[in-house]
C-alpha atoms as a PDB file:
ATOM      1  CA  UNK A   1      60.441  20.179 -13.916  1.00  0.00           C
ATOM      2  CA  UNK A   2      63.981  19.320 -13.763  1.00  0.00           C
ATOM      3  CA  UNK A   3      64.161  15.688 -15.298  1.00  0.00           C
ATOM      4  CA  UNK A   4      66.143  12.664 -14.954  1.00  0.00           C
ATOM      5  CA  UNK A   5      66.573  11.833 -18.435  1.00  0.00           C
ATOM      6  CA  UNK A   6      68.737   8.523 -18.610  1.00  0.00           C
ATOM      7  CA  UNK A   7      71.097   7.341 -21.363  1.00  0.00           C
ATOM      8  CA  UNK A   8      71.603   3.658 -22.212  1.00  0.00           C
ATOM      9  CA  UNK A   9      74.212   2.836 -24.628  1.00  0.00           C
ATOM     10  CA  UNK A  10      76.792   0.099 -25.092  1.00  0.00           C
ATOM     11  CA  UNK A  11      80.183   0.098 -22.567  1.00  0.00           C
ATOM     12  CA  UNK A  12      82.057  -1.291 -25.719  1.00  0.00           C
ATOM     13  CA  UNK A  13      81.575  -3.028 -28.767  1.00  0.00           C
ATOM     14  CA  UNK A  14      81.427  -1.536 -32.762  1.00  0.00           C
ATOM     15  CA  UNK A  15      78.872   1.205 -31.408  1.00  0.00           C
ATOM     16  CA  UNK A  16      81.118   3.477 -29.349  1.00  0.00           C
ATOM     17  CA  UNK A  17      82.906   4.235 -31.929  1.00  0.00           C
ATOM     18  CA  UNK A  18      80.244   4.977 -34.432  1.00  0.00           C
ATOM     19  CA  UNK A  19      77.985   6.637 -31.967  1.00  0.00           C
ATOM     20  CA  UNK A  20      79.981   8.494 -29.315  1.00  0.00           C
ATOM     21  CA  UNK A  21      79.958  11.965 -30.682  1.00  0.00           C
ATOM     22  CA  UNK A  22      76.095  11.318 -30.918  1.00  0.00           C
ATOM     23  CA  UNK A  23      76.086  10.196 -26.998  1.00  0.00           C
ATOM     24  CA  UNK A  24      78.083  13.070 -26.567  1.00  0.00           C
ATOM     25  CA  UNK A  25      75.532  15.272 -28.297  1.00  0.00           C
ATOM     26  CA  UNK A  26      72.561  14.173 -26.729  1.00  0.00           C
ATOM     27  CA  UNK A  27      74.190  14.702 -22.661  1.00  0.00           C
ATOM     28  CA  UNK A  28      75.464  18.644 -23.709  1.00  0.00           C
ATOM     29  CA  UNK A  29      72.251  18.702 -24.906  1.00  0.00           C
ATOM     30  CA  UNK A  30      70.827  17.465 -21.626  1.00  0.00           C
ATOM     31  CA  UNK A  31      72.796  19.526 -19.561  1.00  0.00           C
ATOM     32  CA  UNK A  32      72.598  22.736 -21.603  1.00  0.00           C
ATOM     33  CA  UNK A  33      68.385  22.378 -20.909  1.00  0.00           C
ATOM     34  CA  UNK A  34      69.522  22.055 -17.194  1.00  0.00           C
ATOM     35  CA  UNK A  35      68.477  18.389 -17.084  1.00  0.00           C
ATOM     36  CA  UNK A  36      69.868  15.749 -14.912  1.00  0.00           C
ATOM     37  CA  UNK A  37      71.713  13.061 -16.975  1.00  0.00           C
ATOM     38  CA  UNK A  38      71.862   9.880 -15.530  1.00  0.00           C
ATOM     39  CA  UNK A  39      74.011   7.126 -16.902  1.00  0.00           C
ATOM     40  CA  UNK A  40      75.569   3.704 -15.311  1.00  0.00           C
ATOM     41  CA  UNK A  41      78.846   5.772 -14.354  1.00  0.00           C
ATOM     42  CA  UNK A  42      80.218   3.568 -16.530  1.00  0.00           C
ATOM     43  CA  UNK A  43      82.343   3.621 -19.937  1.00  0.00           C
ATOM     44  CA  UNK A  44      81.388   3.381 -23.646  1.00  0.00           C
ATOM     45  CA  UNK A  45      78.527   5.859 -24.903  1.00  0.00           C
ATOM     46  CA  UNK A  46      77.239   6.542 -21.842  1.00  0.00           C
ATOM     47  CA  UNK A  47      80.432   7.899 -20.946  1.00  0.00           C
ATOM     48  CA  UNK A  48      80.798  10.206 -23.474  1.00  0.00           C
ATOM     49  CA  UNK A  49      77.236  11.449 -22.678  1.00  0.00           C
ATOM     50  CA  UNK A  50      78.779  12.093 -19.462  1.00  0.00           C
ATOM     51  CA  UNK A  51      81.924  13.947 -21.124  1.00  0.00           C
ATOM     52  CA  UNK A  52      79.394  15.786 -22.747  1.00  0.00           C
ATOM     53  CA  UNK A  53      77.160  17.027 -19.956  1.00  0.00           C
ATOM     54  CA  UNK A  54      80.723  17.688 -18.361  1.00  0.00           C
ATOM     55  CA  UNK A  55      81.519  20.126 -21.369  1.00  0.00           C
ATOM     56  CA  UNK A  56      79.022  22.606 -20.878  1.00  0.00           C
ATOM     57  CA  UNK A  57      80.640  25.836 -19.012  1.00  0.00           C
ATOM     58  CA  UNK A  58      79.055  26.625 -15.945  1.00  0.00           C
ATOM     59  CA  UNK A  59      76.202  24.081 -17.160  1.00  0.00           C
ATOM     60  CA  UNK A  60      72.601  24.204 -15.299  1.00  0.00           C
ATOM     61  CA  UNK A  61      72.574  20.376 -15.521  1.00  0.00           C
ATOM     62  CA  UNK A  62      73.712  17.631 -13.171  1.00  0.00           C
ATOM     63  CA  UNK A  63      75.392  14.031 -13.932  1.00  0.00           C
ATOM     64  CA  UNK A  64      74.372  11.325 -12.017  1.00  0.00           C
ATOM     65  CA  UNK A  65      75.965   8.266 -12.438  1.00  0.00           C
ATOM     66  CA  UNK A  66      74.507   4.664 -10.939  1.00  0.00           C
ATOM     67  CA  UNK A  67      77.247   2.332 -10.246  1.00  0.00           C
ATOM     68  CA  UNK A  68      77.750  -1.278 -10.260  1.00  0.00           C
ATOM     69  CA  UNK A  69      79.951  -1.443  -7.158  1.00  0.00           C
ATOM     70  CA  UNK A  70      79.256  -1.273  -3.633  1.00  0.00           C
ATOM     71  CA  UNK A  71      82.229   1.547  -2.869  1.00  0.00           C
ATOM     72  CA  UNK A  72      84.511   3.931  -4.933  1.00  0.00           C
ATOM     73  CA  UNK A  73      87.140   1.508  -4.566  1.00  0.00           C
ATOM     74  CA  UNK A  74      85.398  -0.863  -5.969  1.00  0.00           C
ATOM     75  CA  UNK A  75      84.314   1.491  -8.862  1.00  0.00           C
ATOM     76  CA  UNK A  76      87.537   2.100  -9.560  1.00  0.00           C
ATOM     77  CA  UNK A  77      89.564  -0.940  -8.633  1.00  0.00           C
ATOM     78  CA  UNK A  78      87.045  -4.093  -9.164  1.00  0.00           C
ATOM     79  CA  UNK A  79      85.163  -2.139 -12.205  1.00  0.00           C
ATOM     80  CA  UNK A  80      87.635   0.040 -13.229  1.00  0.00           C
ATOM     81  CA  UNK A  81      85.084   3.088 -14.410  1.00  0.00           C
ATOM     82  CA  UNK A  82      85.404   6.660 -14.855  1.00  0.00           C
ATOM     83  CA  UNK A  83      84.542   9.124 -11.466  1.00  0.00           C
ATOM     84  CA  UNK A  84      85.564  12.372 -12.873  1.00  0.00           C
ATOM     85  CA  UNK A  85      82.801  13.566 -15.221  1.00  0.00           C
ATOM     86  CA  UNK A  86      80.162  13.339 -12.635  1.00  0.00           C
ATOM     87  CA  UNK A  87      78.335  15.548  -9.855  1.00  0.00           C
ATOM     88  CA  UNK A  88      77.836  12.326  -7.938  1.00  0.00           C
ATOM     89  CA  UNK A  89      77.593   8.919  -8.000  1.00  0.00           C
ATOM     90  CA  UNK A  90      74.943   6.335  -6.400  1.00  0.00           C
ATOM     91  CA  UNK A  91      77.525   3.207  -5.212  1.00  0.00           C
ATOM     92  CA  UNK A  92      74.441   0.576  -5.301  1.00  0.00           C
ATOM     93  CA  UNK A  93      76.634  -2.702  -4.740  1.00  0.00           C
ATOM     94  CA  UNK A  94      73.912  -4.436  -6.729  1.00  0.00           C
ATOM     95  CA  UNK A  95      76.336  -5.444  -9.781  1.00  0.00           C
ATOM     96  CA  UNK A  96      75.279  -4.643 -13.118  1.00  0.00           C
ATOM     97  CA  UNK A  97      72.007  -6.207 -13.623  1.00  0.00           C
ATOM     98  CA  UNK A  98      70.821  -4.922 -10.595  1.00  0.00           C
ATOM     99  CA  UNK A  99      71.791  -1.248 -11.335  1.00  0.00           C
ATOM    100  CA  UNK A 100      70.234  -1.232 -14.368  1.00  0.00           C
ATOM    101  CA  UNK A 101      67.132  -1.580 -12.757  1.00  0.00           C
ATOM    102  CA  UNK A 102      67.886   0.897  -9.792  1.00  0.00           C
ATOM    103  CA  UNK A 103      69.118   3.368 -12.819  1.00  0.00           C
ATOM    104  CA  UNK A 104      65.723   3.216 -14.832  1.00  0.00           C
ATOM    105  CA  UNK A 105      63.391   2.971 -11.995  1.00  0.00           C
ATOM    106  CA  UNK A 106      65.042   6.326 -10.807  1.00  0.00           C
ATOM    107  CA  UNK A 107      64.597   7.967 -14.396  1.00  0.00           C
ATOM    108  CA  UNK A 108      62.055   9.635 -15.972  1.00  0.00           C
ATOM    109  CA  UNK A 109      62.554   8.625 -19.435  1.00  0.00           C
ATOM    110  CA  UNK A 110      65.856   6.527 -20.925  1.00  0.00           C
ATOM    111  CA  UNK A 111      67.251   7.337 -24.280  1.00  0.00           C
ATOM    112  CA  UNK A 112      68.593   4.686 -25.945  1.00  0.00           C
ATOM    113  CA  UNK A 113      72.085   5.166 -27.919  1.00  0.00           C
ATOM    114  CA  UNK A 114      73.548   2.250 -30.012  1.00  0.00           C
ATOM    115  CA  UNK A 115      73.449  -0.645 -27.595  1.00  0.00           C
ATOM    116  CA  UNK A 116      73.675  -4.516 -26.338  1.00  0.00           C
ATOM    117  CA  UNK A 117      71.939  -6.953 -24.272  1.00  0.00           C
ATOM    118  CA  UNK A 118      73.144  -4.824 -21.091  1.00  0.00           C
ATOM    119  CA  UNK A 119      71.109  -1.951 -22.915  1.00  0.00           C
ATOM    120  CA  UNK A 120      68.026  -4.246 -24.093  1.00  0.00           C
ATOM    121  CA  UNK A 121      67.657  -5.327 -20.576  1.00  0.00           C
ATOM    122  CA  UNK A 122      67.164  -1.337 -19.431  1.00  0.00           C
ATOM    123  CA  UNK A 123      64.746  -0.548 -22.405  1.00  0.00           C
ATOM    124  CA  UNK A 124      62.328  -3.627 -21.177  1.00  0.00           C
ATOM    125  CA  UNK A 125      62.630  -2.157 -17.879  1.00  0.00           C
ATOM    126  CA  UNK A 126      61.831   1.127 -18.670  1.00  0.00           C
ATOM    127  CA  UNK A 127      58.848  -0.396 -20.994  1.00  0.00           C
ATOM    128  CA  UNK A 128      57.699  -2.278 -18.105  1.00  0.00           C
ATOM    129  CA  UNK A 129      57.787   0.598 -16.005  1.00  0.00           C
ATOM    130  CA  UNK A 130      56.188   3.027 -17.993  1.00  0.00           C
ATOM    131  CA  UNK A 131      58.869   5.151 -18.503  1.00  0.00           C
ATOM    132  CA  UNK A 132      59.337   7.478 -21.509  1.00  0.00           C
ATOM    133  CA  UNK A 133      61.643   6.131 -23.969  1.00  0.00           C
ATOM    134  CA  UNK A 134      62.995   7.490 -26.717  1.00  0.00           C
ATOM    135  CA  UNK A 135      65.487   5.738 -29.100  1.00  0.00           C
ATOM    136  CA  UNK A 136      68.089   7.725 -31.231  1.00  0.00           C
ATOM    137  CA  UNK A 137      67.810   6.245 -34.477  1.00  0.00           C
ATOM    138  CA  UNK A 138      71.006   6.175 -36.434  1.00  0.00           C
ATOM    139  CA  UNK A 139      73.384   5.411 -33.665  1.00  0.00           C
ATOM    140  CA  UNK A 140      73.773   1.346 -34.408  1.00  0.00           C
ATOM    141  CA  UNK A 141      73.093  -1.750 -32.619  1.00  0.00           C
ATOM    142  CA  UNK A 142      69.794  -1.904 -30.379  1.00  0.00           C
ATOM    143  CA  UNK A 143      68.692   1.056 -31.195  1.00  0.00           C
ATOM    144  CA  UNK A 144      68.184   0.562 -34.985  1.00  0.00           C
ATOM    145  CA  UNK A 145      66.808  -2.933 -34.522  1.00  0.00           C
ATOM    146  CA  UNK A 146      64.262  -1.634 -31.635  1.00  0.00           C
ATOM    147  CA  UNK A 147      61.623  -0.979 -34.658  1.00  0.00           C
ATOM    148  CA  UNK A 148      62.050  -4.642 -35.959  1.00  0.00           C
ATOM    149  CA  UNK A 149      61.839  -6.087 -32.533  1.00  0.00           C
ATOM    150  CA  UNK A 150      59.118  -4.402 -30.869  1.00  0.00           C
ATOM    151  CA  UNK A 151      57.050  -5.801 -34.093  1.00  0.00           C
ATOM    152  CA  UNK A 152      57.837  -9.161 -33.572  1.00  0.00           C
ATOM    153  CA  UNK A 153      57.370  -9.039 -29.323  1.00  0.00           C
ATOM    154  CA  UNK A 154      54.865  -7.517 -27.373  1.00  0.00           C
ATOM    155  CA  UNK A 155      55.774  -4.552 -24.751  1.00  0.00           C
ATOM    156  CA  UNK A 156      53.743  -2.272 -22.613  1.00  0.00           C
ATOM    157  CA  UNK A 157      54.396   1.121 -24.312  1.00  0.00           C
ATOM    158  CA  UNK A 158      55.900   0.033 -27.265  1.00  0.00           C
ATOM    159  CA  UNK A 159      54.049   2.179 -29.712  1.00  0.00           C
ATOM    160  CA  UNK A 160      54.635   5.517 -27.652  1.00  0.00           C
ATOM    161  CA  UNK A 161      58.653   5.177 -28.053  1.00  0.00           C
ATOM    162  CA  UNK A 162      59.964   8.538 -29.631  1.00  0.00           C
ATOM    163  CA  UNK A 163      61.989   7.834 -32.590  1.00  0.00           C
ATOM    164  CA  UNK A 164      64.665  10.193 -34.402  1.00  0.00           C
ATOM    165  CA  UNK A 165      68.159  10.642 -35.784  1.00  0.00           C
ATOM    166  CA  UNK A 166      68.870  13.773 -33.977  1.00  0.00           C
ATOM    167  CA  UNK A 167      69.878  13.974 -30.456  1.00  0.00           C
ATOM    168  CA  UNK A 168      68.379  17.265 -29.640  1.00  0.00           C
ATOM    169  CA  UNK A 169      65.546  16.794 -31.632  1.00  0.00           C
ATOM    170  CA  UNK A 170      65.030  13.805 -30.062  1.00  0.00           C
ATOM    171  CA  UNK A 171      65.470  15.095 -26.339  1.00  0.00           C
ATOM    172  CA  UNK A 172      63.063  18.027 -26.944  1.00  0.00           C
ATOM    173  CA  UNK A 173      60.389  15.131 -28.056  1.00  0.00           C
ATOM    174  CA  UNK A 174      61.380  13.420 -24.633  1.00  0.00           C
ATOM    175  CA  UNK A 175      61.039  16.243 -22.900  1.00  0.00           C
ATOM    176  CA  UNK A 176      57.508  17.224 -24.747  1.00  0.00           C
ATOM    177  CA  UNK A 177      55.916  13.801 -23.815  1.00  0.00           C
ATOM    178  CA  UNK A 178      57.363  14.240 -20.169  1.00  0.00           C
ATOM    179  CA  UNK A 179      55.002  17.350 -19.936  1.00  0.00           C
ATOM    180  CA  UNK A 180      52.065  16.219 -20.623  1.00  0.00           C
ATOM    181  CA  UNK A 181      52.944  12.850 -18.379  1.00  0.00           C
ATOM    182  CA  UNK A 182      53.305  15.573 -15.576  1.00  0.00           C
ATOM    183  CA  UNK A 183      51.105  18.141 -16.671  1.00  0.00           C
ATOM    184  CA  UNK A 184      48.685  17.396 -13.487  1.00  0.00           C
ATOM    185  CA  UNK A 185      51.386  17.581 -11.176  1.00  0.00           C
ATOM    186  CA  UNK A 186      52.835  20.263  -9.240  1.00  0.00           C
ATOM    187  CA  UNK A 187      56.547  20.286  -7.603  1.00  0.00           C
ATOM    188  CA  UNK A 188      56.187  21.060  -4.108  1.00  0.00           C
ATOM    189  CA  UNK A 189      58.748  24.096  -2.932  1.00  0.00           C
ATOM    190  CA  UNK A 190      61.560  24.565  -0.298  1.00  0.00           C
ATOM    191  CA  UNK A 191      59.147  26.577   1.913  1.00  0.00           C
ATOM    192  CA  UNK A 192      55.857  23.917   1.678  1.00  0.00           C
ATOM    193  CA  UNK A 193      58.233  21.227   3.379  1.00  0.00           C
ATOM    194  CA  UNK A 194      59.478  23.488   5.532  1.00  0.00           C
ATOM    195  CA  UNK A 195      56.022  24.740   6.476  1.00  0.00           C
ATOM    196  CA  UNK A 196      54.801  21.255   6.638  1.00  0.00           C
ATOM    197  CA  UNK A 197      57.407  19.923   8.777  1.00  0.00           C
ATOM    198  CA  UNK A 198      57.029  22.819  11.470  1.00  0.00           C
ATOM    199  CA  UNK A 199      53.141  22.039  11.795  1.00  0.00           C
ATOM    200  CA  UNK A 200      54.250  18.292  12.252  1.00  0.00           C
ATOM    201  CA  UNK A 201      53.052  17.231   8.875  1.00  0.00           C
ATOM    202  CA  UNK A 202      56.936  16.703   7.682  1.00  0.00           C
END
């Protein structure tokens, strides 16, 4: 199963710079396991995630990036975020509370790096929507008071978050719990739609 393994992380703030070779860690680690990263196309530690994916020489992986804006040159212009470390990018004009949603609801698990509110709102969405989450420990802001919180406040799913301080440690956890989520389901091929599609089915 090629995943969609998102990464949440602060755009700016005390964080990036105490986390960003982390981020960067965890999407080269993403990319090297031929993964799809997907991150807000945005700046901060989920752009160095990016940068990392990006790194990999002639890397299996693909980075995805969900954007804020409605066009490129609105990305660009309006937003001013970065285009060049990624395969593609989903222009979803829904600003950024509405792509965070759109960006977890199209992930199969979100790893959360450092972190604000912008970040807190994606983890309860991924909670709400059973997705897997995993939360690299170590990396500052949200994600080292996720423990404290989810003690205090109730969430769907909140004792199967995957803890560590490693990013590929943690990632091979994600990707371990994403196995057995999917362990019942097989990925149909090229030549079933095709076949399916010329008896009408399609």
């Amino acid at each position: 199963m090629k995943y969609q393994i998102c990464v949440s992380g602060a755009a700016a703030g005390a964080t990036v710079q105490a986390a960003h070779q982390l981020a960067y860690d965890l999407g080269r680690a993403i990319a090297e396991e031929g993964l799809t990263l997907v991150t807000g196309a945005t700046v901060g530690l989920p752009w160095y995630a990016a940068q990392g994916a990006f790194s990999v020489k002639g890397k299996r992986g693909v980075s995805i990036g969900f954007s804020p804006a409605s066009s490129m040159r609105e990305h660009v212009a309006v937003y001013k975020l970065p285009t060049r470390e990624f395969d593609y990018i989903n222009y979803t004009g829904m600003a950024y509370v509405g792509r965070d949603v759109h960006l977890v609801r199209s992930s199969d698990a979100i790893i959360t790096v450092g972190g604000r509110m912008g970040s807190l709102h994606e983890l309860s969405t991924a909670l709400e929507s059973r997705k897997v989450c995993g939360v690299l420990l170590g990396s500052g802001g949200l994600a080292d008071y996720i423990p404290t919180l989810l003690e205090h406040v109730d969430a769907p799913g909140a004792k199967d978050i995957i803890y560590d301080t490693d990013p590929e440690r943690l990632l091979k956890k994600v990707i371990e719990r994403l196995d057995e989520k999917y362990e019942d389901f097989i990925p149909p091929t090229g030549d079933e739609h095709i076949s399916a599609h010329r008896a009408g089915r399609g």
